[in-house]
N, C-alpha and C. Protein backbone atom coordinates (compact mmCIF):
# COMPACT_ATOMS: atom_id res chain seq x y z
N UNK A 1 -3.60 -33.86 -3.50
CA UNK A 1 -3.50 -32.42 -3.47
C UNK A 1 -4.32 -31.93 -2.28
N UNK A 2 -4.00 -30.95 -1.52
CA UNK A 2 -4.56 -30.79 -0.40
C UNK A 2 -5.70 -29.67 -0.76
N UNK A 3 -6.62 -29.12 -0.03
CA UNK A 3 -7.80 -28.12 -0.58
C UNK A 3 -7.10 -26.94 -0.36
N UNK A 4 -6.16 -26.93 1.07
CA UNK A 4 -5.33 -25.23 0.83
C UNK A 4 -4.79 -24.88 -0.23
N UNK A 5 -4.18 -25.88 -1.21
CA UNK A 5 -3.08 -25.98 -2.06
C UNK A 5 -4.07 -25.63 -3.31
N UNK A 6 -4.99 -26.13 -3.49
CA UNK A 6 -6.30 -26.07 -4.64
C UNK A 6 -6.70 -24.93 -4.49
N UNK A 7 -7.15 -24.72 -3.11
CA UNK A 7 -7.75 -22.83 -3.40
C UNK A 7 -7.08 -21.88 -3.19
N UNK A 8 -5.86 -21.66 -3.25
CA UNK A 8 -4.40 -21.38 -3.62
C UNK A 8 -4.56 -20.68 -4.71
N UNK A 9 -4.39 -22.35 -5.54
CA UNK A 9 -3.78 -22.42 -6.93
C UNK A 9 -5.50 -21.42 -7.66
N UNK A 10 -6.46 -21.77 -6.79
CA UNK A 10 -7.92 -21.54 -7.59
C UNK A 10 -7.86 -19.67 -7.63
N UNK A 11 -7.03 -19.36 -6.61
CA UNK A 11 -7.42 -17.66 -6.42
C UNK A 11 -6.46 -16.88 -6.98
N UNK A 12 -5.29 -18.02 -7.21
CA UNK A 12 -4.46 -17.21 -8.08
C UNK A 12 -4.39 -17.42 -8.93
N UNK A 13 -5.54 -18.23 -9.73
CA UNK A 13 -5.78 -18.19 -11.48
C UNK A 13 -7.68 -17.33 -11.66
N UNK A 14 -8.18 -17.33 -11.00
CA UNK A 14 -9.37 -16.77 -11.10
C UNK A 14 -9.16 -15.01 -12.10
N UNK A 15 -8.23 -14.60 -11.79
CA UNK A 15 -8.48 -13.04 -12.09
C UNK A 15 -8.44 -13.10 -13.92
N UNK A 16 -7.36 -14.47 -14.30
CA UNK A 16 -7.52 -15.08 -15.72
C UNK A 16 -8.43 -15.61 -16.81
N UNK A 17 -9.63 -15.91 -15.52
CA UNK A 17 -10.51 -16.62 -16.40
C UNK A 17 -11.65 -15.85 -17.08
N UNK A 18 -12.49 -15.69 -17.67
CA UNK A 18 -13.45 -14.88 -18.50
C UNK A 18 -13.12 -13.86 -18.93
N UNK A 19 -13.92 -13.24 -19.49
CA UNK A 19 -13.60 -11.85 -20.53
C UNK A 19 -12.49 -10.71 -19.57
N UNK A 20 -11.55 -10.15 -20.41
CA UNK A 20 -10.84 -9.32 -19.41
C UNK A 20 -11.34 -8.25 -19.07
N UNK A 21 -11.08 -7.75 -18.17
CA UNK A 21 -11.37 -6.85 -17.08
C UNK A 21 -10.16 -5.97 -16.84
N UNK A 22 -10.46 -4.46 -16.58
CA UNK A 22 -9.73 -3.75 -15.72
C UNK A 22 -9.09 -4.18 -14.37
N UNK A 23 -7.71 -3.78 -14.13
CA UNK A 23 -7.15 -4.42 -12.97
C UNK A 23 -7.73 -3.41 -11.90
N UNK A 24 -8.29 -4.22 -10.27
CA UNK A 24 -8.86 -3.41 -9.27
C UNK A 24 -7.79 -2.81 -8.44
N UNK A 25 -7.07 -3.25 -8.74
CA UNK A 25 -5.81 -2.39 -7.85
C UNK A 25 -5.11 -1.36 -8.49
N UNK A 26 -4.84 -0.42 -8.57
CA UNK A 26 -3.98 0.62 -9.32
C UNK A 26 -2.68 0.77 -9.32
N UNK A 27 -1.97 -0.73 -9.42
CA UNK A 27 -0.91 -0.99 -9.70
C UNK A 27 -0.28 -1.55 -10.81
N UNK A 28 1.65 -1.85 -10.66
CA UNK A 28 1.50 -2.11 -12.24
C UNK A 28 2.69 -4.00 -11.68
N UNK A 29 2.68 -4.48 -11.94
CA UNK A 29 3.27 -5.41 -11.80
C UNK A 29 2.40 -6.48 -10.42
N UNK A 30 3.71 -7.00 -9.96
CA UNK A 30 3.16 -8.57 -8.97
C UNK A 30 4.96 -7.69 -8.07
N UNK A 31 3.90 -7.80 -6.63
CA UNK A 31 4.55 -7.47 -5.30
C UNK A 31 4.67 -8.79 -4.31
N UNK A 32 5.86 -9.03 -3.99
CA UNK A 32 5.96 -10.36 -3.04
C UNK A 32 6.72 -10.31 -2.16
N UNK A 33 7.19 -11.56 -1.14
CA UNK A 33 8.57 -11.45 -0.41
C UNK A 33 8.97 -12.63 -1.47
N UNK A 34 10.32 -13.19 -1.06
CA UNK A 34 11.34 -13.77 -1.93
C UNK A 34 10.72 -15.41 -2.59
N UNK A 35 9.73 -15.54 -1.35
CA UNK A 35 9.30 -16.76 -1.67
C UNK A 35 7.92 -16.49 -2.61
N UNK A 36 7.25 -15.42 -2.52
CA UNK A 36 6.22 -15.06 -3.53
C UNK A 36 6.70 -14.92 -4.67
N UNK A 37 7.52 -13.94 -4.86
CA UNK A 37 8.16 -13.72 -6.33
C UNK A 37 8.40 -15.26 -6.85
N UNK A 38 8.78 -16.00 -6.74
CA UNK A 38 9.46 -17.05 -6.99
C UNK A 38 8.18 -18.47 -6.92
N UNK A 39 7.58 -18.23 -6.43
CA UNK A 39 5.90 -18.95 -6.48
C UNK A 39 5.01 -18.22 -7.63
N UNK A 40 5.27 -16.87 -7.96
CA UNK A 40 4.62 -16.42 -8.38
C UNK A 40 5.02 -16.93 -10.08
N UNK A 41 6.54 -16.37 -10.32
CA UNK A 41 6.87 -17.22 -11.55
C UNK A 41 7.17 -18.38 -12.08
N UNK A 42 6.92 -19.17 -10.95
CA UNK A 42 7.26 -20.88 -10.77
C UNK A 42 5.90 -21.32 -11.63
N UNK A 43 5.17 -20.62 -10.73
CA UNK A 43 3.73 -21.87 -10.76
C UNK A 43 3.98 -22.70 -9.37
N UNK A 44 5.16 -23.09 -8.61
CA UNK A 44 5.52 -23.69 -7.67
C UNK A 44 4.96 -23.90 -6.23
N UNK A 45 3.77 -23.77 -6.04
CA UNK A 45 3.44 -23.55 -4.72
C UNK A 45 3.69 -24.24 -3.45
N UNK A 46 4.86 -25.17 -3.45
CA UNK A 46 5.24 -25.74 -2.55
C UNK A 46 5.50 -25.14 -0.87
N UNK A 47 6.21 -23.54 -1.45
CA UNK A 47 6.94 -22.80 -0.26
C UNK A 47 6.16 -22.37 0.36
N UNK A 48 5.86 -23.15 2.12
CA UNK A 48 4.42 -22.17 2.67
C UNK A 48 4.32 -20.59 3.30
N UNK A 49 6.13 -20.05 2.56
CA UNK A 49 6.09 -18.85 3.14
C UNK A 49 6.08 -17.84 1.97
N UNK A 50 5.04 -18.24 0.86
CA UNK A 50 5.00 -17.22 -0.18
C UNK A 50 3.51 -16.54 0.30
N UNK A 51 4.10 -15.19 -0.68
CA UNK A 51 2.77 -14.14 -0.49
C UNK A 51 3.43 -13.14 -1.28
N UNK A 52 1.99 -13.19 -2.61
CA UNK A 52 1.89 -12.41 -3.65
C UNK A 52 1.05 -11.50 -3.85
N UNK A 53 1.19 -10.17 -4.63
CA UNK A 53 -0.11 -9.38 -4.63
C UNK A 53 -0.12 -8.89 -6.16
N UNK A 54 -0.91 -9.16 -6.95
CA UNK A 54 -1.21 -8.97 -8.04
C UNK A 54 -2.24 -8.19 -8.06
N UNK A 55 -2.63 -7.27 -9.05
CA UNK A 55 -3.98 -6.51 -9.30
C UNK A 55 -4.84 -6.76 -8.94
N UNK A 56 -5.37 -7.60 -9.21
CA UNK A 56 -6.71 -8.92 -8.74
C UNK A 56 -6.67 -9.35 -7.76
N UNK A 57 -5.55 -10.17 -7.26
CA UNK A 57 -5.63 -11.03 -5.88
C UNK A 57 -3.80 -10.82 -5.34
N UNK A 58 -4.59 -11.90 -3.81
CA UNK A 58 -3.82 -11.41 -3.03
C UNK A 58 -3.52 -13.27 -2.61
N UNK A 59 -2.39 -13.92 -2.59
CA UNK A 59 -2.35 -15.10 -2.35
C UNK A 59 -1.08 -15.04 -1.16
N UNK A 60 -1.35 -16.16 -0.22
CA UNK A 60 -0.29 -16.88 0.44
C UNK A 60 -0.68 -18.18 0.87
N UNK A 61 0.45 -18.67 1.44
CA UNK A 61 -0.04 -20.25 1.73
C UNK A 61 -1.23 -19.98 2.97
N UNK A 62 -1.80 -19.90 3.46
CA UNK A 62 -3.58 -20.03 4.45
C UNK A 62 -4.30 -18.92 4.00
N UNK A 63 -4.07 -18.12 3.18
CA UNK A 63 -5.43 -17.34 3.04
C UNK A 63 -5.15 -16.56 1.42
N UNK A 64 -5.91 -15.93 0.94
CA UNK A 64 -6.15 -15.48 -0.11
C UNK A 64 -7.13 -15.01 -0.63
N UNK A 65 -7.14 -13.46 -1.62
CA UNK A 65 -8.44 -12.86 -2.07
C UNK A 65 -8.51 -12.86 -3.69
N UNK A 66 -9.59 -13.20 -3.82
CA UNK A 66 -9.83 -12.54 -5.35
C UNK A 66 -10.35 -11.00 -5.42
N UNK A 67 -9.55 -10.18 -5.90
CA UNK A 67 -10.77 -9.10 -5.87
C UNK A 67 -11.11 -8.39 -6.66
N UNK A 68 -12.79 -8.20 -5.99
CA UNK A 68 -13.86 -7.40 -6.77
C UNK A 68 -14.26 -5.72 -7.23
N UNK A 69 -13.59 -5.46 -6.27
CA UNK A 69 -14.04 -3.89 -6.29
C UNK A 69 -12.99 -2.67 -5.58
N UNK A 70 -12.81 -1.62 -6.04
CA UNK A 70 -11.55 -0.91 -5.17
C UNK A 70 -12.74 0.21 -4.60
N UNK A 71 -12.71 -0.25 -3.19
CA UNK A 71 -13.42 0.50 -2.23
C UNK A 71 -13.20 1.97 -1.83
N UNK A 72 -12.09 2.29 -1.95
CA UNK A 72 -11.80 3.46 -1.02
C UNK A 72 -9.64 3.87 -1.62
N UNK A 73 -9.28 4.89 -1.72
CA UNK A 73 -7.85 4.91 -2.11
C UNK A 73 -7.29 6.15 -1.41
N UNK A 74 -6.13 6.12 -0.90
CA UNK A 74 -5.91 7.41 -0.50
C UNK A 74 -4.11 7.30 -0.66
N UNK A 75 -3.61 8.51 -0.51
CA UNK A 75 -1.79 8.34 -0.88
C UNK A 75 -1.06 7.39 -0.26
N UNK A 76 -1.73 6.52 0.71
CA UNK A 76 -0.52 5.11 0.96
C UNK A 76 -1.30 3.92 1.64
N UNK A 77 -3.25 4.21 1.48
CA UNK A 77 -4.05 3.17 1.69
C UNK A 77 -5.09 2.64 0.88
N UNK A 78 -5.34 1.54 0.16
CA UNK A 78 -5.97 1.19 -0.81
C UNK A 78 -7.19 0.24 0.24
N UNK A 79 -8.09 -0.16 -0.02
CA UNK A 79 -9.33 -0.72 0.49
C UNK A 79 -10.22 -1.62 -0.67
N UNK A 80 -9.78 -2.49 -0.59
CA UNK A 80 -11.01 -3.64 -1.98
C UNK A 80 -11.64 -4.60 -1.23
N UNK A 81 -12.83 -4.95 -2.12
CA UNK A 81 -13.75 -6.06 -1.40
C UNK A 81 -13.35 -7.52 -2.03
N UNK A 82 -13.28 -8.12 -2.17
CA UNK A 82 -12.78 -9.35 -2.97
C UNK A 82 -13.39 -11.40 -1.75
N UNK A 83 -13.80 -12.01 -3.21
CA UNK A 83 -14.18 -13.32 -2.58
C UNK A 83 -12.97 -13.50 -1.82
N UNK A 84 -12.76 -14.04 -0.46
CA UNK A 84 -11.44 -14.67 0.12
C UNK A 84 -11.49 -15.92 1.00
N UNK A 85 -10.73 -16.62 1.17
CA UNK A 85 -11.04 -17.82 2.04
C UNK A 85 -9.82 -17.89 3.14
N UNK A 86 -9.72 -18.02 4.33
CA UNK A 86 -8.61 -18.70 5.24
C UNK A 86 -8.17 -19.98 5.42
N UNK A 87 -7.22 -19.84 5.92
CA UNK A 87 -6.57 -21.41 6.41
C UNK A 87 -8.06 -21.77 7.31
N UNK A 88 -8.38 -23.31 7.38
CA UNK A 88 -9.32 -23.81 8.22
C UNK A 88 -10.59 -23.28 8.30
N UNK A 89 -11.00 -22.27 7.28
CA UNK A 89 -12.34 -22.41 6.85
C UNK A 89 -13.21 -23.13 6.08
N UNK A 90 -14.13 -23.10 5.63
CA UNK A 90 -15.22 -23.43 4.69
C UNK A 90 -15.56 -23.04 3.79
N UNK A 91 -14.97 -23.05 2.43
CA UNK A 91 -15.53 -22.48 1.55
C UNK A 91 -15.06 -20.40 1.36
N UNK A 92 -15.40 -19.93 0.57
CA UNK A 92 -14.88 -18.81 0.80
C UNK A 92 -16.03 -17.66 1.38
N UNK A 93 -15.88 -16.18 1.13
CA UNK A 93 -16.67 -15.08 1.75
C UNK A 93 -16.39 -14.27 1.25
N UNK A 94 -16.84 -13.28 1.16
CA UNK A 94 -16.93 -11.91 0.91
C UNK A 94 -15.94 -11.11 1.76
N UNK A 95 -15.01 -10.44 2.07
CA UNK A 95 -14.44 -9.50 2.41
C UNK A 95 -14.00 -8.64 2.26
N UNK A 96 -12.78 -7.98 3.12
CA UNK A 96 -12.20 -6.71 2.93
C UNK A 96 -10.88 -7.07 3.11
N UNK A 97 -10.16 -5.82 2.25
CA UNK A 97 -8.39 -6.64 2.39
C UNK A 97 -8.18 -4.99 1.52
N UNK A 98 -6.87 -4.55 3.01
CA UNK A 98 -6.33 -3.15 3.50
C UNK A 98 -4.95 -3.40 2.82
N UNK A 99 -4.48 -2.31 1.41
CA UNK A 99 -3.19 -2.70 1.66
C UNK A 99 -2.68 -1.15 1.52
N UNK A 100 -1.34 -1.07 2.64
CA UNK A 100 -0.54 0.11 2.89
C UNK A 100 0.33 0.15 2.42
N UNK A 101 1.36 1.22 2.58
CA UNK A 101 2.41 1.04 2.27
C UNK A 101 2.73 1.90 0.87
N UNK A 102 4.27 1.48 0.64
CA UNK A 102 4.24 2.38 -0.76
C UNK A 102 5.40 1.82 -1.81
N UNK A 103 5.41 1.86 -2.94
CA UNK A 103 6.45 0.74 -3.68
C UNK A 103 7.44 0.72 -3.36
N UNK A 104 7.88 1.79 -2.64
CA UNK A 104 9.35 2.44 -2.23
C UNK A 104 9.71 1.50 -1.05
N UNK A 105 8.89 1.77 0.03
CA UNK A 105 8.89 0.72 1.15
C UNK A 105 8.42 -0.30 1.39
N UNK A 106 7.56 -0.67 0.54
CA UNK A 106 7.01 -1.79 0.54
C UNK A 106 6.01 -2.41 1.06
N UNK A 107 4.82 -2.79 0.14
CA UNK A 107 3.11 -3.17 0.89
C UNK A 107 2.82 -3.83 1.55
N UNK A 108 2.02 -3.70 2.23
CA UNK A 108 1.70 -4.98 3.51
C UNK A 108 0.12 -4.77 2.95
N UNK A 109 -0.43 -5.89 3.47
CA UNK A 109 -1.62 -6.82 2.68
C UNK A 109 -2.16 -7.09 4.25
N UNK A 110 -3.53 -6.62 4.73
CA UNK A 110 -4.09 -7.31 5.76
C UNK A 110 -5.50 -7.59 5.42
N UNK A 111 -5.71 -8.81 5.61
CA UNK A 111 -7.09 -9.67 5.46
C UNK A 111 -8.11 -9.47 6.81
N UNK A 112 -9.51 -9.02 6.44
CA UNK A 112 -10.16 -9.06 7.60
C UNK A 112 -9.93 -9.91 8.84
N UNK A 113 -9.45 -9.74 9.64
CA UNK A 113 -9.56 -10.89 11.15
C UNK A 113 -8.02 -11.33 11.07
N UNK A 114 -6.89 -10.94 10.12
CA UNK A 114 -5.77 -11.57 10.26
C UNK A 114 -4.72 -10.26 10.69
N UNK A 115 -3.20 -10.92 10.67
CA UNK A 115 -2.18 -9.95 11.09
C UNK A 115 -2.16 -9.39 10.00
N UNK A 116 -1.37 -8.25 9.84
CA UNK A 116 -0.61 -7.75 8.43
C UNK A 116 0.54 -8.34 7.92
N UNK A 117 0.68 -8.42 6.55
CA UNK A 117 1.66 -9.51 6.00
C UNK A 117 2.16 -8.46 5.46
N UNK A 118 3.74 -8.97 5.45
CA UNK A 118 4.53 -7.84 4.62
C UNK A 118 5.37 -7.57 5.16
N UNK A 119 6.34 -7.11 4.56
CA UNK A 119 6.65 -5.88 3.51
C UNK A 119 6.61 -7.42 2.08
N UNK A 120 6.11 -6.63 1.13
CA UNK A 120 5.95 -6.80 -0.41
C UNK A 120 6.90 -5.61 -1.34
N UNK A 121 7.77 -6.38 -2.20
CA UNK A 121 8.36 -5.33 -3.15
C UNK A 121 8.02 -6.01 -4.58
N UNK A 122 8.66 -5.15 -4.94
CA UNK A 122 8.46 -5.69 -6.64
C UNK A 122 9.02 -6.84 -6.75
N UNK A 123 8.21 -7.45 -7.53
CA UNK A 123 8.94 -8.83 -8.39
C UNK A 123 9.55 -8.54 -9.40
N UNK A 124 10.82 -8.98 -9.59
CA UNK A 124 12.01 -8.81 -10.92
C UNK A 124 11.39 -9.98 -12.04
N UNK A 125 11.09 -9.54 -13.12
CA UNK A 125 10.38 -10.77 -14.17
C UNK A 125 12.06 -11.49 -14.06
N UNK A 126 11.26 -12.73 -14.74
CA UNK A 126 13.35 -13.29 -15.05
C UNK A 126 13.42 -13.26 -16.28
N UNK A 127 14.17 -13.76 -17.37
CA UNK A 127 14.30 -13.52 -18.87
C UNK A 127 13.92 -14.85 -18.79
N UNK A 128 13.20 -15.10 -20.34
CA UNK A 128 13.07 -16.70 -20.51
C UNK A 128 13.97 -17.32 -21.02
N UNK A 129 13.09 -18.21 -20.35
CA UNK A 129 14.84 -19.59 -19.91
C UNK A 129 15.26 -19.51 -18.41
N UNK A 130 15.40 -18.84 -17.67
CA UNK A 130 15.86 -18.88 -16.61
C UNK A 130 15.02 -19.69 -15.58
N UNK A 131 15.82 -20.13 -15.11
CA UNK A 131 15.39 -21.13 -13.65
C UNK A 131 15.51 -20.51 -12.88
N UNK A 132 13.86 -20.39 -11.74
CA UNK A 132 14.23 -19.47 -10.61
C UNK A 132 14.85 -19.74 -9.63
């Protein structure tokens, strides 16, 4: 298993673990492109072109946030601080992670020091049983 693939899988189960908590984002579902949605309800993390945004965190294949705190909100810019790590770093950090946009058009997710990712729309749950 590779360590990208581990702290991946580690940031997009973190928001699960201990007593529950209020979600830091003021949203209601999981926002992706085609390969997020589909990583997101897989469990599958094979596809290195997924990218998900859940309440809590923010995952794609090289970087990802857990997050801690909703910094700042305004009608189409949200601002949270959250642990995050990059492709080819060390361990994770403290940052900031900007997301715009609006459900209608769809969020983009930018990580301190990176491009903006996105457009993000809603994820369609599937019914159970279904293979994604």
């Amino acid at each position: 298993m590779s360590l990208r693939f581990a702290l991946t899988t580690l940031v997009a189960t973190l928001g699960s673990i201990g007593p529950a908590s209020a979600a830091v984002l003021p949203i209601i579902g999981v926002y992706g492109n085609a390969a997020g949605c589909q990583t997101y309800y897989s469990g599958n993390f094979d596809n290195d072109e997924f990218q998900f945004l859940t309440p809590d965190t923010f995952s794609s294949y090289g970087s990802g946030c857990d997050f801690a705190e909703l910094v700042s909100a305004s009608d189409d810019t949200l601002v949270v601080s959250g642990l995050c790590f990059g492709e080819g770093e060390e361990g994770s950090q403290t940052g900031t992670v900007t997301i715009t946009g609006s459900a209608d058009t769809g969020l983009y997710v930018e990580l301190e020091g990176l491009d903006k990712l996105g457009p993000l729309s809603l994820c369609t749950p599937k019914p159970s049983g279904v293979l994604i």
